[in-house]
Protein backbone atom coordinates (compact mmCIF):
# COMPACT_ATOMS: atom_id res chain seq x y z
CA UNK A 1 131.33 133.16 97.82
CA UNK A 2 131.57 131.37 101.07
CA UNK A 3 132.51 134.70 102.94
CA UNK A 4 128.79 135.37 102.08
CA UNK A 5 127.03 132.87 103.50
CA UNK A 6 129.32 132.75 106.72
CA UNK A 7 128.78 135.96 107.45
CA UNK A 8 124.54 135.35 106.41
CA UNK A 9 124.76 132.47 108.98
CA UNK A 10 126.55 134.70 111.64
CA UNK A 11 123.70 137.82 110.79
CA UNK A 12 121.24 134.95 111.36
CA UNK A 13 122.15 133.87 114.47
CA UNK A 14 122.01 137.12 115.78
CA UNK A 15 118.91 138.38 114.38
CA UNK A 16 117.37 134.95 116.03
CA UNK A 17 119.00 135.81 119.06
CA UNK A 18 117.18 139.28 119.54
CA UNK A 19 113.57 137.78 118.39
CA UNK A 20 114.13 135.11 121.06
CA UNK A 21 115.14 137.99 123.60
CA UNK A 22 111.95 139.86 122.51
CA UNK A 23 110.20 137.26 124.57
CA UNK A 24 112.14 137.63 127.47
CA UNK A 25 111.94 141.16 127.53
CA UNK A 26 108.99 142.37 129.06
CA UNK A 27 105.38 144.59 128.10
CA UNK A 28 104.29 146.30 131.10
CA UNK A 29 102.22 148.59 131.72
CA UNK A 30 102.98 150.82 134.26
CA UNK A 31 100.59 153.30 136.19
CA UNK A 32 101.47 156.88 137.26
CA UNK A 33 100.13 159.70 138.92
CA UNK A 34 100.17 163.17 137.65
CA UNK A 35 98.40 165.79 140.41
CA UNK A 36 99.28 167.92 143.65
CA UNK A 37 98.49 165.23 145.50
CA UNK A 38 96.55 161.96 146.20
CA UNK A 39 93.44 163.47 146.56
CA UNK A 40 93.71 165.29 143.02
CA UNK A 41 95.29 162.35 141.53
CA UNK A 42 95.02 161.85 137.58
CA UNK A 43 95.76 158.14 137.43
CA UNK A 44 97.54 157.34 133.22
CA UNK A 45 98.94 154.09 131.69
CA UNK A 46 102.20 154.18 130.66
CA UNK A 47 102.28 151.08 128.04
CA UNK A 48 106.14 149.93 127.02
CA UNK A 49 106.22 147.45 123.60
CA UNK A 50 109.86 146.61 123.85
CA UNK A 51 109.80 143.34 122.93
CA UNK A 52 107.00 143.23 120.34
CA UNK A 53 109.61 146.38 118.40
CA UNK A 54 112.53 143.46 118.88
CA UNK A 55 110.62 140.28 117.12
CA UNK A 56 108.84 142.62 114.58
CA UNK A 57 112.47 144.12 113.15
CA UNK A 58 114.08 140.92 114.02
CA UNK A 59 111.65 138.76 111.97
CA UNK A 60 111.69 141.92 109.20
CA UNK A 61 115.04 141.21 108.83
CA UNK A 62 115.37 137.55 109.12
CA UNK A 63 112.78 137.81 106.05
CA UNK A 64 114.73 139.81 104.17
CA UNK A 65 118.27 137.91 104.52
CA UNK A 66 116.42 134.89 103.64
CA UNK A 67 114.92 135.58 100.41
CA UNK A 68 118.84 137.44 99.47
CA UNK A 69 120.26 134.52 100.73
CA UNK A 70 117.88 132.09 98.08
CA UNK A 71 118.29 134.34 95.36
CA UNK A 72 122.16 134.15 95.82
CA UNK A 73 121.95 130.42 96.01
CA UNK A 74 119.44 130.50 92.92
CA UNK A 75 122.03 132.57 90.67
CA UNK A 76 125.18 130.86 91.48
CA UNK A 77 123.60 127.44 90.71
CA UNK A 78 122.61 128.94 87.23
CA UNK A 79 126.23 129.57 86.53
């Protein structure tokens, strides 16, 4: 029983240690040029969400282990 919230504690950690890196990590938006040349330039965004995708599944998950986590707690304080 302890084994299980050790290792919830150590999943924690690291699940709060990517949603913090999602802020680190950086959105950008990056222009490019797609033509034959400058004077027929197409100009195009090129948008990169990196760290948004890291807090959303982060959080997702952090969500999920907590509510497992109570429910444990919940049914082994029934006992």
């Amino acid at each position: 029983m302890k084994k299980f919230y050790i290792v919830n504690i150590i999943i924690f950690v690291v699940l709060l240690l990517t949603f913090i890196a999602g802020f680190n990590s950086q959105n950008e938006i990056r222009y490019y040029f797609a033509g034959n040349s400058f004077l027929n330039a197409v100009s195009g965004q090129y948008i990169n969400y990196n760290g948004m995708i890291l807090q959303v599944f982060a959080g997702l998950g952090m969500i999920v282990q907590l509510i497992m986590v109570n429910l444990k707690m919940i049914q082994d304080f029934k006992k």
